[in-house]
C-alpha atoms as a PDB file:
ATOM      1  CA  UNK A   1      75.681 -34.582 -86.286  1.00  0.00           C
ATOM      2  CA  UNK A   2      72.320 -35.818 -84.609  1.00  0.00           C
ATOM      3  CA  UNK A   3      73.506 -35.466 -81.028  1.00  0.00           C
ATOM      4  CA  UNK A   4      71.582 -33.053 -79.068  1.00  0.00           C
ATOM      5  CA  UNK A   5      72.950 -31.234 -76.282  1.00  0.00           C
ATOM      6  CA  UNK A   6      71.120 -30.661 -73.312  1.00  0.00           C
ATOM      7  CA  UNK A   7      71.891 -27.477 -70.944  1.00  0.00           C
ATOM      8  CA  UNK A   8      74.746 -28.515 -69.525  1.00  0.00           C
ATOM      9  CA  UNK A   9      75.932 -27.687 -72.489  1.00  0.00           C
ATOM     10  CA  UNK A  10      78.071 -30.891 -72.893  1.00  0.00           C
ATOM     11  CA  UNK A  11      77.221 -32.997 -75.693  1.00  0.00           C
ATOM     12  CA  UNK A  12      75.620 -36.626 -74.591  1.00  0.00           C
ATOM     13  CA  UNK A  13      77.153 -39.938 -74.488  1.00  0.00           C
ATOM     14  CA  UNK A  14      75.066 -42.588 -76.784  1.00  0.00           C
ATOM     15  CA  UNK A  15      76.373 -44.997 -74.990  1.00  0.00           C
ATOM     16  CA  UNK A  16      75.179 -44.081 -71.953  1.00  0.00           C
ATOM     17  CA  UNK A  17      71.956 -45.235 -70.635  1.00  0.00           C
ATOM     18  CA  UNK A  18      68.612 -42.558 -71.101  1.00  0.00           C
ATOM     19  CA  UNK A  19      68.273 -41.007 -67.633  1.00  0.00           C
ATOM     20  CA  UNK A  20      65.841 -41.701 -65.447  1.00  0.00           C
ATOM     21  CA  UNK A  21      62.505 -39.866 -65.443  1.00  0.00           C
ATOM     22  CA  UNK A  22      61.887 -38.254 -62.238  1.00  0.00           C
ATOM     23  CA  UNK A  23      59.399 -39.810 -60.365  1.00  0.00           C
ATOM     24  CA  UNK A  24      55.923 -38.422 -60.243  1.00  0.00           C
ATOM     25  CA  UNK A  25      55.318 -36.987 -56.052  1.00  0.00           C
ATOM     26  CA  UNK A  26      53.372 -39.320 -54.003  1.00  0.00           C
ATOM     27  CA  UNK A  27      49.987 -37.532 -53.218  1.00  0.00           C
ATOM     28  CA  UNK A  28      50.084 -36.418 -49.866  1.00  0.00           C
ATOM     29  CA  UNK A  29      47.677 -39.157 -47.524  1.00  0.00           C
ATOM     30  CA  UNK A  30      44.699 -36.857 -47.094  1.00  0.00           C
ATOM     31  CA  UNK A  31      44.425 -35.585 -43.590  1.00  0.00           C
ATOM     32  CA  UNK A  32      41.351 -37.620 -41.347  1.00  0.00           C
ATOM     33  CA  UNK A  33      40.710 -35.962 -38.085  1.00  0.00           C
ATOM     34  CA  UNK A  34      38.204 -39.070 -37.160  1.00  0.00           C
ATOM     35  CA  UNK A  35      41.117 -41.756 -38.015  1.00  0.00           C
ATOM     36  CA  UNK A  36      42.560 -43.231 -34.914  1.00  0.00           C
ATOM     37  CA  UNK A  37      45.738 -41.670 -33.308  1.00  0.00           C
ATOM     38  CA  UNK A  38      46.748 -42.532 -30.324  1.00  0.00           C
ATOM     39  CA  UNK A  39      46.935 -39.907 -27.577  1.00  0.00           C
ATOM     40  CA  UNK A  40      49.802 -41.586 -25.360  1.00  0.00           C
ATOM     41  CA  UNK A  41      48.388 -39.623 -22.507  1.00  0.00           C
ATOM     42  CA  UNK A  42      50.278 -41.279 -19.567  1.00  0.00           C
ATOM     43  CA  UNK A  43      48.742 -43.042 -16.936  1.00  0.00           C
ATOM     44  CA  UNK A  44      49.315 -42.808 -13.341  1.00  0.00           C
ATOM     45  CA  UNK A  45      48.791 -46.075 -11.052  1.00  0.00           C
ATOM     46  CA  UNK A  46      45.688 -45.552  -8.154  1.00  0.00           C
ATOM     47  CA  UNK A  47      46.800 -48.401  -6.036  1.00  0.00           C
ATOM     48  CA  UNK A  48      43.095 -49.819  -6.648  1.00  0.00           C
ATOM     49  CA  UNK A  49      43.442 -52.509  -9.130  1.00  0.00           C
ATOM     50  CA  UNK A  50      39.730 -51.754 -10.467  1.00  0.00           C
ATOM     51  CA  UNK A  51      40.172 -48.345 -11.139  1.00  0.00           C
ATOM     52  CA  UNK A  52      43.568 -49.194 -12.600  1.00  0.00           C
ATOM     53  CA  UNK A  53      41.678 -51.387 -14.666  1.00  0.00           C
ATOM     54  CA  UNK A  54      39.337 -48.862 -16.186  1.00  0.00           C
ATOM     55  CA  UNK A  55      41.868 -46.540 -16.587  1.00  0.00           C
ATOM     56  CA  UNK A  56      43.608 -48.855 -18.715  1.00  0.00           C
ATOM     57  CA  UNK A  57      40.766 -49.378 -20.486  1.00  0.00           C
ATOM     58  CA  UNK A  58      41.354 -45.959 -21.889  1.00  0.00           C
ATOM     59  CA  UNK A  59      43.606 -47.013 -24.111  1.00  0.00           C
ATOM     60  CA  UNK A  60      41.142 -48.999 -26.889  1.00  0.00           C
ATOM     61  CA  UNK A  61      40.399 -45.696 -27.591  1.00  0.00           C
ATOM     62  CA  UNK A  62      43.708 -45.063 -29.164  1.00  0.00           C
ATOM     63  CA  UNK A  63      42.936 -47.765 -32.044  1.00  0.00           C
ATOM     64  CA  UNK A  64      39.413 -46.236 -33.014  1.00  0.00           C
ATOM     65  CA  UNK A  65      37.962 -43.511 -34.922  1.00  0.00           C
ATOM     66  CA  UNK A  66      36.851 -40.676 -33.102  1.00  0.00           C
ATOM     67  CA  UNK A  67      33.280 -41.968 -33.696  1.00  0.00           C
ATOM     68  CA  UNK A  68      33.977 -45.237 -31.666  1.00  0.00           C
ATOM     69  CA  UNK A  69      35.849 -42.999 -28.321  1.00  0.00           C
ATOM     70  CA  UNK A  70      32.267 -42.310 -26.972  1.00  0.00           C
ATOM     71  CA  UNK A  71      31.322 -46.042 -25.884  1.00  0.00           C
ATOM     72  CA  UNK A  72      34.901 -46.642 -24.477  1.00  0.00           C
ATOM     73  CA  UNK A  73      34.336 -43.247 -22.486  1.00  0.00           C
ATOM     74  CA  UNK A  74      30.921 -44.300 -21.213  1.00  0.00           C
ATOM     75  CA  UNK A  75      32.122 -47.406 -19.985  1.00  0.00           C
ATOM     76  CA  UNK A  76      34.751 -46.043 -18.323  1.00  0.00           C
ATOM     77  CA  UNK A  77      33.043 -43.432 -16.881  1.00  0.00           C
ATOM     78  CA  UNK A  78      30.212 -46.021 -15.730  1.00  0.00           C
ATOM     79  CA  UNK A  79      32.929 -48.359 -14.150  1.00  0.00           C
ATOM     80  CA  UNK A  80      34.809 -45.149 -12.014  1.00  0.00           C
ATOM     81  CA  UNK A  81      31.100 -44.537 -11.013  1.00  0.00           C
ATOM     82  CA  UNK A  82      30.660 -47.546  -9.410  1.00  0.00           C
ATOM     83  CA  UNK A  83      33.916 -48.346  -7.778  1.00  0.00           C
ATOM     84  CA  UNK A  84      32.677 -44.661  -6.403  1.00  0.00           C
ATOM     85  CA  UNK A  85      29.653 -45.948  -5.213  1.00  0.00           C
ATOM     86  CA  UNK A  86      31.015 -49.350  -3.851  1.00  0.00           C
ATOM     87  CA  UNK A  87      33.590 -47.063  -1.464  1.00  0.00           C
ATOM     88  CA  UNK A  88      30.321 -45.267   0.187  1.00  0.00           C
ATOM     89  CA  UNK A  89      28.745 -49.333   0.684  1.00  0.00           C
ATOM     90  CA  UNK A  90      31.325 -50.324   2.841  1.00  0.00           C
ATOM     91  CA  UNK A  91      30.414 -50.585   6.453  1.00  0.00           C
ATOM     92  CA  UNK A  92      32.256 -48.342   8.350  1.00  0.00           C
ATOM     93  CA  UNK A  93      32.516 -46.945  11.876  1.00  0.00           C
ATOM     94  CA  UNK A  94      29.106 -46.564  14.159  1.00  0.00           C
ATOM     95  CA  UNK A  95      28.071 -43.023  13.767  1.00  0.00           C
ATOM     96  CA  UNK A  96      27.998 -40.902  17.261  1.00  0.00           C
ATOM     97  CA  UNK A  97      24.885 -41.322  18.975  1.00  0.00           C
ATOM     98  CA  UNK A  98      23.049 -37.813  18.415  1.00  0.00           C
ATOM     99  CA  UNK A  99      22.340 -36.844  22.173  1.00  0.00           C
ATOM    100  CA  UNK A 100      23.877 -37.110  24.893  1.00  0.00           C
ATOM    101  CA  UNK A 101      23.014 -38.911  27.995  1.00  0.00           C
ATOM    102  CA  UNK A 102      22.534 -35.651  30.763  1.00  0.00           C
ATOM    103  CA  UNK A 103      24.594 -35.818  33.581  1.00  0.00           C
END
């Protein structure tokens, strides 16, 4: 008899279809600590529609390499800087005279 028997000890069908060879394992994506992941840090609303703006702006940093984060920081940074700076150029009240007519 040329039918083998494999360990199951039960003696094979030849009728039945070879099975399947396993299927090699997928190599495992190699990890890249510069690929883009996004951070889905949440973002609070300001009320100021410009800084709003910038802080949304945060976000393109989510779909670029770590390599890419420092320009999107910078401008960031640069815009909060100057809606900083445009708060202290508004006119505001007339600062107290600094003496005091005697009496």
């Amino acid at each position: 008899m040329s039918d083998s028997v494999p360990e199951g000890g039960l003696p094979r069908d030849p009728a039945a279809p070879e099975p399947a060879a396993p299927a090699p394992p997928r190599p495992e994506p190699a990890y890249d600590p510069a690929a883009p992941a996004p951070l889905d840090v949440p973002r609070v609303p300001s009320g100021d529609a410009d800084v709003d703006a910038r802080l949304a702006r945060l976000a393109d940093a989510d779909h670029l390499a770590t390599d890419g984060h420092v320009e999107v920081y910078e401008d960031v940074h640069r815009g909060l800087r100057d809606a900083l700076t445009a708060l202290d150029a508004r006119p505001g009240p007339p600062a107290p005279p600094t003496t005091y007519p005697r009496s």
